[in-house]
Every structure is written in C-alpha cells, then in structure tokens.
Protein backbone atom coordinates (compact mmCIF):
# COMPACT_ATOMS: atom_id res chain seq x y z
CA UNK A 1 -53.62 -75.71 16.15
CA UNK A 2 -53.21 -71.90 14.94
CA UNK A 3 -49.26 -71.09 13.60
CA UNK A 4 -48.07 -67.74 14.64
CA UNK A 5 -46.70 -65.97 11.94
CA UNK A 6 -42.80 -64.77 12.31
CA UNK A 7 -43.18 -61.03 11.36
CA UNK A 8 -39.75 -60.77 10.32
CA UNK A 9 -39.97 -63.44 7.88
CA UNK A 10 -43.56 -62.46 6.45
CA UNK A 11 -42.85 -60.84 3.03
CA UNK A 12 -45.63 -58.27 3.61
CA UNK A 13 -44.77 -57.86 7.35
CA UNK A 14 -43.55 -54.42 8.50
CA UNK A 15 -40.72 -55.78 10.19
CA UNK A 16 -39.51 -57.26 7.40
CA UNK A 17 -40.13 -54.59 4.51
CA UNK A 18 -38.27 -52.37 7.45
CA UNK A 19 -35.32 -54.84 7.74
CA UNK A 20 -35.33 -55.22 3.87
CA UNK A 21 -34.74 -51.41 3.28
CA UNK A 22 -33.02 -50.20 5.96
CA UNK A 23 -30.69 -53.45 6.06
CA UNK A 24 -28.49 -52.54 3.27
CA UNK A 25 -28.25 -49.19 4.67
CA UNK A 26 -26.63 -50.42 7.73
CA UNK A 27 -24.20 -52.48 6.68
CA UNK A 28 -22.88 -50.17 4.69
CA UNK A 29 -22.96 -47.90 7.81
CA UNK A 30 -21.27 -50.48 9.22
CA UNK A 31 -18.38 -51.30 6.92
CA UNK A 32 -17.28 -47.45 6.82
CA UNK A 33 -17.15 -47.60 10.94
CA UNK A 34 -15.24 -50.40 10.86
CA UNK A 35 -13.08 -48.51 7.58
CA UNK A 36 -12.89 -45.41 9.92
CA UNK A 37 -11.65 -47.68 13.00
CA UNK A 38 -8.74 -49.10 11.36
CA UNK A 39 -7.85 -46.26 9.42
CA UNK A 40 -7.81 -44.17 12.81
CA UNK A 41 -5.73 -46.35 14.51
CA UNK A 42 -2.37 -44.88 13.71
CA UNK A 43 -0.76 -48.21 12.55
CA UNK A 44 -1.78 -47.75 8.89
CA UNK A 45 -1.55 -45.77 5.94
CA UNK A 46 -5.34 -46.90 5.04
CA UNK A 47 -6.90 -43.07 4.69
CA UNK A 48 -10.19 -42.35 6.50
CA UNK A 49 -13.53 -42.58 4.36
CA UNK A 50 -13.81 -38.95 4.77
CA UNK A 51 -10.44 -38.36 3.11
CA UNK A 52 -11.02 -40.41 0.30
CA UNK A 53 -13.98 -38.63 -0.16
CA UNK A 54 -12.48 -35.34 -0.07
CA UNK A 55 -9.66 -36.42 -2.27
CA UNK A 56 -12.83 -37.57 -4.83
CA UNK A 57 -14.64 -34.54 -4.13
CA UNK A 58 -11.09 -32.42 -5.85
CA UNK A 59 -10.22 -34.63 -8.50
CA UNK A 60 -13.40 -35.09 -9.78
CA UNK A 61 -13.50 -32.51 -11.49
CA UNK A 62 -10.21 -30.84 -11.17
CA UNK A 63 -7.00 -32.69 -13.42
CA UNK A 64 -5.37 -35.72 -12.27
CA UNK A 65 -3.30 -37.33 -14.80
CA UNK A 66 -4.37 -34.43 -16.93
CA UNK A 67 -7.43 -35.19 -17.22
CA UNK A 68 -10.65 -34.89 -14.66
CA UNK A 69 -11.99 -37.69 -12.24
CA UNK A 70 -15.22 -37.65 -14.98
CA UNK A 71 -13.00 -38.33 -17.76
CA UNK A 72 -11.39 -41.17 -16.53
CA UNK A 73 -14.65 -42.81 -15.45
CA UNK A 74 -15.93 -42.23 -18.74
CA UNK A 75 -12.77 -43.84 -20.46
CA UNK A 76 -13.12 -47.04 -18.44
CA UNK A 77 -17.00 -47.28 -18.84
CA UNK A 78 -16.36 -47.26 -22.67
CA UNK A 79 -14.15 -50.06 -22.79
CA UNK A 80 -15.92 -52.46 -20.67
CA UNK A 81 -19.31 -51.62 -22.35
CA UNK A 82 -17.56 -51.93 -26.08
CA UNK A 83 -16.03 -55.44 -24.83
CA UNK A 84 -19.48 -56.45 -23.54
CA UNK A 85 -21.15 -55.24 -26.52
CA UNK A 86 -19.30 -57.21 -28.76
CA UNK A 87 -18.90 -60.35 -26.33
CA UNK A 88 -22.80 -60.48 -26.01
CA UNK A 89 -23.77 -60.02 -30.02
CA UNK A 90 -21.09 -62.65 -30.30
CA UNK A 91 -20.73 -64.61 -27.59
CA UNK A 92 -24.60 -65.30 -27.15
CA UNK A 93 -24.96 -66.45 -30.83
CA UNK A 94 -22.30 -68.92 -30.75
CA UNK A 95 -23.27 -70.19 -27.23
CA UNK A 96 -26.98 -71.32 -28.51
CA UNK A 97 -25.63 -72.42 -31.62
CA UNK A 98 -22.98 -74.31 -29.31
CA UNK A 99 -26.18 -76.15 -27.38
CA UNK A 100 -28.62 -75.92 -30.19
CA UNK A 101 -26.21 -77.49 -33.27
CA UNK A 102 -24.32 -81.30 -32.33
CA UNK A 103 -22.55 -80.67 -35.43
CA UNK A 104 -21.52 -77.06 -34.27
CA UNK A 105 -20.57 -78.32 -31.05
CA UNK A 106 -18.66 -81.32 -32.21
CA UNK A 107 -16.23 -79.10 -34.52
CA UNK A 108 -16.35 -75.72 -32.15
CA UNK A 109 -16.80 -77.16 -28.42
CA UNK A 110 -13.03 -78.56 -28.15
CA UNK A 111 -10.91 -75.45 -29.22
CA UNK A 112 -13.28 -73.80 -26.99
CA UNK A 113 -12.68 -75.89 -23.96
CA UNK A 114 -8.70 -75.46 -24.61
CA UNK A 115 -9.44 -71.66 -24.65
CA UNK A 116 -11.89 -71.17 -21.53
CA UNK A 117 -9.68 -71.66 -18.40
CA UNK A 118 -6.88 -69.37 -19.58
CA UNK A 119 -7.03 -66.39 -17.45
CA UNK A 120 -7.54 -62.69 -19.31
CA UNK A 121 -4.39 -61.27 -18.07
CA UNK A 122 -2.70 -64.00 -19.50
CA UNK A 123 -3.65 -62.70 -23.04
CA UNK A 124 -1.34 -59.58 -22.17
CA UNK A 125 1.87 -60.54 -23.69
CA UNK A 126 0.19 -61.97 -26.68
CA UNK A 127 -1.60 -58.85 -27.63
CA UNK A 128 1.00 -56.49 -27.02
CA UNK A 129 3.12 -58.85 -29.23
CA UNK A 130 0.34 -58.53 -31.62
CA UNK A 131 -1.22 -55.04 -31.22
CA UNK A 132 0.88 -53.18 -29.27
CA UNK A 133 -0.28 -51.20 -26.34
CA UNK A 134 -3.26 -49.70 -28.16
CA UNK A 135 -6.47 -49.23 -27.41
CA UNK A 136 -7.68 -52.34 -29.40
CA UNK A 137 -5.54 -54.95 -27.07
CA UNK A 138 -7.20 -53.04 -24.05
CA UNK A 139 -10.38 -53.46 -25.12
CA UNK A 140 -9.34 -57.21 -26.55
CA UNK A 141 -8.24 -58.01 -22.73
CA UNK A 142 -11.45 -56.80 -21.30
CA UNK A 143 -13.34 -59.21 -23.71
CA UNK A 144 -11.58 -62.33 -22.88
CA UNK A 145 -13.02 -61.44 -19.84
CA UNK A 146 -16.71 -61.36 -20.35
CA UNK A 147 -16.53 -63.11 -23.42
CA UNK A 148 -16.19 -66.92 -21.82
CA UNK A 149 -19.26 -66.49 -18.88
CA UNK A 150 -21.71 -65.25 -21.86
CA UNK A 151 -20.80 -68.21 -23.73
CA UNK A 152 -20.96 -70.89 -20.94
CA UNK A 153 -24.20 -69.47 -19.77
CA UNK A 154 -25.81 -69.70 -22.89
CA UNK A 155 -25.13 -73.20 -24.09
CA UNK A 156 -25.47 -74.24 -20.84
CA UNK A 157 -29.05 -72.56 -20.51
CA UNK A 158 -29.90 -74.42 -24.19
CA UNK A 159 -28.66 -77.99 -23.50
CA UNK A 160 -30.73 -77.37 -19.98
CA UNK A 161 -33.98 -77.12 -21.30
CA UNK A 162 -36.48 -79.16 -19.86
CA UNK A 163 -37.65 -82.21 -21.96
CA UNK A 164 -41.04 -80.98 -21.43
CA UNK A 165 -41.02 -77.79 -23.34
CA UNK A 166 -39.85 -79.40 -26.51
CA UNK A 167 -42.51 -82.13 -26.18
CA UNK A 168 -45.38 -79.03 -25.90
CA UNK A 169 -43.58 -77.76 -28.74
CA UNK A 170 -44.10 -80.97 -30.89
CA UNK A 171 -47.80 -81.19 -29.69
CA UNK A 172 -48.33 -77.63 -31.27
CA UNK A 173 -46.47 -78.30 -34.79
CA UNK A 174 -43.55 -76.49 -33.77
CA UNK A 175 -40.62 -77.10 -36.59
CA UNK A 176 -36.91 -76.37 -35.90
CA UNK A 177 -36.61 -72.77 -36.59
CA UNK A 178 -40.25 -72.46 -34.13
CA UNK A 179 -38.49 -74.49 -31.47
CA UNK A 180 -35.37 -72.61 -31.17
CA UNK A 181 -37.33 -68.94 -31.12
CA UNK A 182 -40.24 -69.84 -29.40
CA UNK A 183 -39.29 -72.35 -26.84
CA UNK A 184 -35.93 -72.71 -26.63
CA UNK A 185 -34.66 -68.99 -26.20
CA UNK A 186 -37.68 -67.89 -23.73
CA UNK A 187 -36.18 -70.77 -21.79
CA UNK A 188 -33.01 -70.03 -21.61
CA UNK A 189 -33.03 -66.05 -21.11
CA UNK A 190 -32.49 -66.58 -17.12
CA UNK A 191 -29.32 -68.50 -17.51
CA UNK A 192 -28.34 -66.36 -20.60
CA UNK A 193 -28.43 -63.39 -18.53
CA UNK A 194 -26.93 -65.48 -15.78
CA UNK A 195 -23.83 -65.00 -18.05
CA UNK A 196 -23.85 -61.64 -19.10
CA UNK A 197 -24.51 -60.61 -15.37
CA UNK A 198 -21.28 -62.49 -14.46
CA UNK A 199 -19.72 -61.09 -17.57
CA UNK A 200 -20.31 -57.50 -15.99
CA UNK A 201 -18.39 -58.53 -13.16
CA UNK A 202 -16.02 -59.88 -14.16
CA UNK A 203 -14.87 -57.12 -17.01
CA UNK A 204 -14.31 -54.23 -14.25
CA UNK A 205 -12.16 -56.99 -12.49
CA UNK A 206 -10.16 -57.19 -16.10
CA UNK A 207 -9.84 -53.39 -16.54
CA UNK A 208 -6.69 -52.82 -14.19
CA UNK A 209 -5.23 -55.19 -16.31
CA UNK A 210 -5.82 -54.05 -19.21
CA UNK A 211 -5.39 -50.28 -18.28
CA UNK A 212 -1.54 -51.57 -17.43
CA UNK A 213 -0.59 -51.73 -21.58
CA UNK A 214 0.30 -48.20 -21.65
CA UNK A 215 -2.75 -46.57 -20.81
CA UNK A 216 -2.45 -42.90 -19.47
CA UNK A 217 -6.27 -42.63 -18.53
CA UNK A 218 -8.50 -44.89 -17.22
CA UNK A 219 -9.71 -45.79 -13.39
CA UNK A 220 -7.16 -48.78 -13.26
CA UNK A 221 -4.48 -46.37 -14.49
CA UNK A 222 -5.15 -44.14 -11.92
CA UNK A 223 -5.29 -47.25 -9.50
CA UNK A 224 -1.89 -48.03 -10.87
CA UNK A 225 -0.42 -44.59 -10.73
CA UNK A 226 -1.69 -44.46 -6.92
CA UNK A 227 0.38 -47.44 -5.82
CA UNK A 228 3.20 -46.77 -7.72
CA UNK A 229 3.82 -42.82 -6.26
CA UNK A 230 2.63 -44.17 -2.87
CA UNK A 231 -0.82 -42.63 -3.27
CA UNK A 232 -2.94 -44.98 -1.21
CA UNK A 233 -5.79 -42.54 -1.23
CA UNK A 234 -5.80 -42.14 -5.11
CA UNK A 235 -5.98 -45.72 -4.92
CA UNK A 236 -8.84 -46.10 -3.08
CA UNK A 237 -10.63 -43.50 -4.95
CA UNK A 238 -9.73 -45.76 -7.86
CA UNK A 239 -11.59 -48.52 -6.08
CA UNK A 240 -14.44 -46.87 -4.94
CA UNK A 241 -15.44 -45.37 -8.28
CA UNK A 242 -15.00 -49.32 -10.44
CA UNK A 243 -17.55 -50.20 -6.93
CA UNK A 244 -19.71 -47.70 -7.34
CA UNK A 245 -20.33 -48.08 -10.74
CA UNK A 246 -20.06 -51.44 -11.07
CA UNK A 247 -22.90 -51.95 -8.82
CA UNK A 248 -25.11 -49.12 -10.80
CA UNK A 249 -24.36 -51.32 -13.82
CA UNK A 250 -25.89 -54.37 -12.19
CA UNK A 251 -28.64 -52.89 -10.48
CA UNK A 252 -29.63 -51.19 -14.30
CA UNK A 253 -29.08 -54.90 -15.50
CA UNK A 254 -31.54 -56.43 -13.08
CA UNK A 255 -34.04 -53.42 -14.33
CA UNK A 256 -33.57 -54.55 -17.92
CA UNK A 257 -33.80 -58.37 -17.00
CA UNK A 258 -36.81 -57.47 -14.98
CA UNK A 259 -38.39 -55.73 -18.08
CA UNK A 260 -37.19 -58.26 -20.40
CA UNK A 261 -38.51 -61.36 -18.12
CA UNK A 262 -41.85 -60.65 -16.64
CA UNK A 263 -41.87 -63.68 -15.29
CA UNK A 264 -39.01 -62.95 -12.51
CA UNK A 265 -40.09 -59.40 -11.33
CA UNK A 266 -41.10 -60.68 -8.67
C-alpha cells in the first residue's frame, strides 16, 4: 500500500520550508496586532508599538539619563558578558571536576547544594553590605545568576555519560587524563552548553536587579527610571532592547555551538 507523504511535515517539502520561514515572521506580526489592539483601546496606558518605536528611534541616540540609548545598551551588555565570562571559565571547571572527582564532590557538592536554590536578588543586601553599590556587586549579582545553570549542566552532563563510551575508551588504552579530554568532555559539550545557554537567559533576567544598587546607566535603570516617573513607554523601550538583544545573543550562541559541535548542525 503506497503512504502519501504530508507536505507540511516533509523536511524538504515546500510547504514546510515556507511555513518554517515565514512562521516566525507571523507571529511576530501577530503579537504586535494584538499589542496595537489593546494599546488602542483607550482603557490603558500600554503605548502603541509605533510609539515605542518612535520613542527608541529619539533616545537612541539622543541623551536619556545623560547618556544615549547606545550607551546604555552597551553598559548592560558588559556586565552580563563579564559575569558570564567569569561564570563559564569558572563555573565549567568546577562542574566537571564536580562529576569527574568523588573526592571533589564529596567535600564541594554539599555547600554547593545549600548555595544553589537561593535566588540572585537575594544576594542584594549582602553585597551592598559588603561592596557597596559599586560596579563589582552589580556584576557579582549578575553572576549568581548564570553562575549555578553552568555548573549544574556540566556535572550533570559528566556523571551522564553513557557507560559505553568509557568502556570504548578502556578498549583503546585510554588512561584518566585521555578519558576525561577525549571522551568525557566531547560527551558532555551538549549539556555543557545546555547550561551556559540557560545561563544567558537567565543573566538579562538578573540585570534589573542588579542595575537597582545605585546604578545611573544601564537598560534596567532606565526600566526602573520609566516606572518610577510614570514613563510606561521608556519602560517598554527598556524591555524591548534586553529582548532584542537577548535573542541576538542566543541565536550567535547556537552559531558558535553549531561550529563547535558538528555533530548537531543539523
């Protein structure tokens, strides 16, 4: 009996490669006519996409806060890319020595456990106790953020490592050392990244907090500054921008992952 193929679910259909491109597009149509609809309905203070992006359009590079739209972006990129930096040539390390060393784990795992489910913006008194409102305890906020999913992902990506890769390993006189770099690591790059995807994520979500200690530029400052002088568009322009680039930093992660792990470019 001959199948008939569903062209919207054949991968090298044109219906589908047509619904894969263009579907994106439209929801994102969508969600601004539905944006525009309850914005226009005269019960809100919600501003219309197109004021928003006028509003954008001036401050971006005209002064707000003293400082241009650019500026600010370029404040906020730097402190979640310096917490990520430093949460990823730390947090990576100690996550595979976590899943790789019992004795490691047995001394390390525990304090790390009481650590993990504290939330980031919890850490705000304690480092403005500590550090003040400086730069340091914004940046120290922001990696409390990204610092836990980095270090979850990769012990939990080493401990996961299928039986049968370290018995291949054995078979080809692999020692320790060989074991860790050649079959270990390879195996646990998706999860590892896993973590550092999450990580991503989740440090834009941190940076209103941690633009609260004093800051006077930043995105979530000028978030904060919107809702406090009743600025609902500035707020939204806040929101749009830690969007917008938030999803330009994941879609350059998934290039380098891609690059990094031929074996998911598919």
């Amino acid at each position: 009996m001959k199948t008939t193929k569903n062209p919207w679910l054949e991968e090298r259909g044109a219906l589908y490669k047509l619904f894969y491109y263009l579907g994106p597009c439209l929801l994102i149509i969508a969600f601004l006519l539905l944006w525009q609809g309850i914005a226009s309905g005269g019960k809100t203070t919600l501003p219309t996409p197109a004021a928003a992006l006028e509003r954008l359009v001036t401050i971006w590079s005209g002064d707000i806060a003293k400082h241009p739209m650019i500026y600010h972006v370029g404040i906020s990129m730097r402190r979640v890319l310096t917490a990520l930096i430093f949460s990823v040539a730390v947090g990576v390390p100690f996550g595979i020595a976590m899943g790789w060393n019992k004795t490691f784990r047995a001394i390390f795992k525990p304090l790390f456990e009481v650590i993990r489910p504290v939330p980031p913006i919890a850490w705000v008194p304690l480092f403005t106790l500590w550090f003040g409102t400086s730069e340091f305890s914004r940046v120290a906020i922001i990696t409390m953020g990204v610092f836990m999913p980095i270090v979850i992902n990769s012990y939990s990506g080493v401990v996961m490592v299928p039986e049968i890769n370290f018995q291949v390993g054995r078979v080809f006189g692999a020692r320790s050392m060989d074991m860790l770099f050649d079959v270990v690591l390879p195996s646990s790059l998706n999860a590892i990244f896993a973590g550092i995807r999450t990580a991503l994520g989740g440090g834009w979500m941190v940076l209103l907090a941690s633009e609260m200690l004093g800051a006077r530029e930043g995105i979530g400052f000028l978030i904060m500054q919107g809702s406090s002088a009743n600025d609902l568009t500035l707020a939204i322009v806040g929101m749009v921008m830690i969007g917008a680039f938030g999803a330009l930093f994941a879609y350059g992660f998934d290039f380098l992952e891609r690059w990094l792990c031929p074996w998911k470019r598919k």
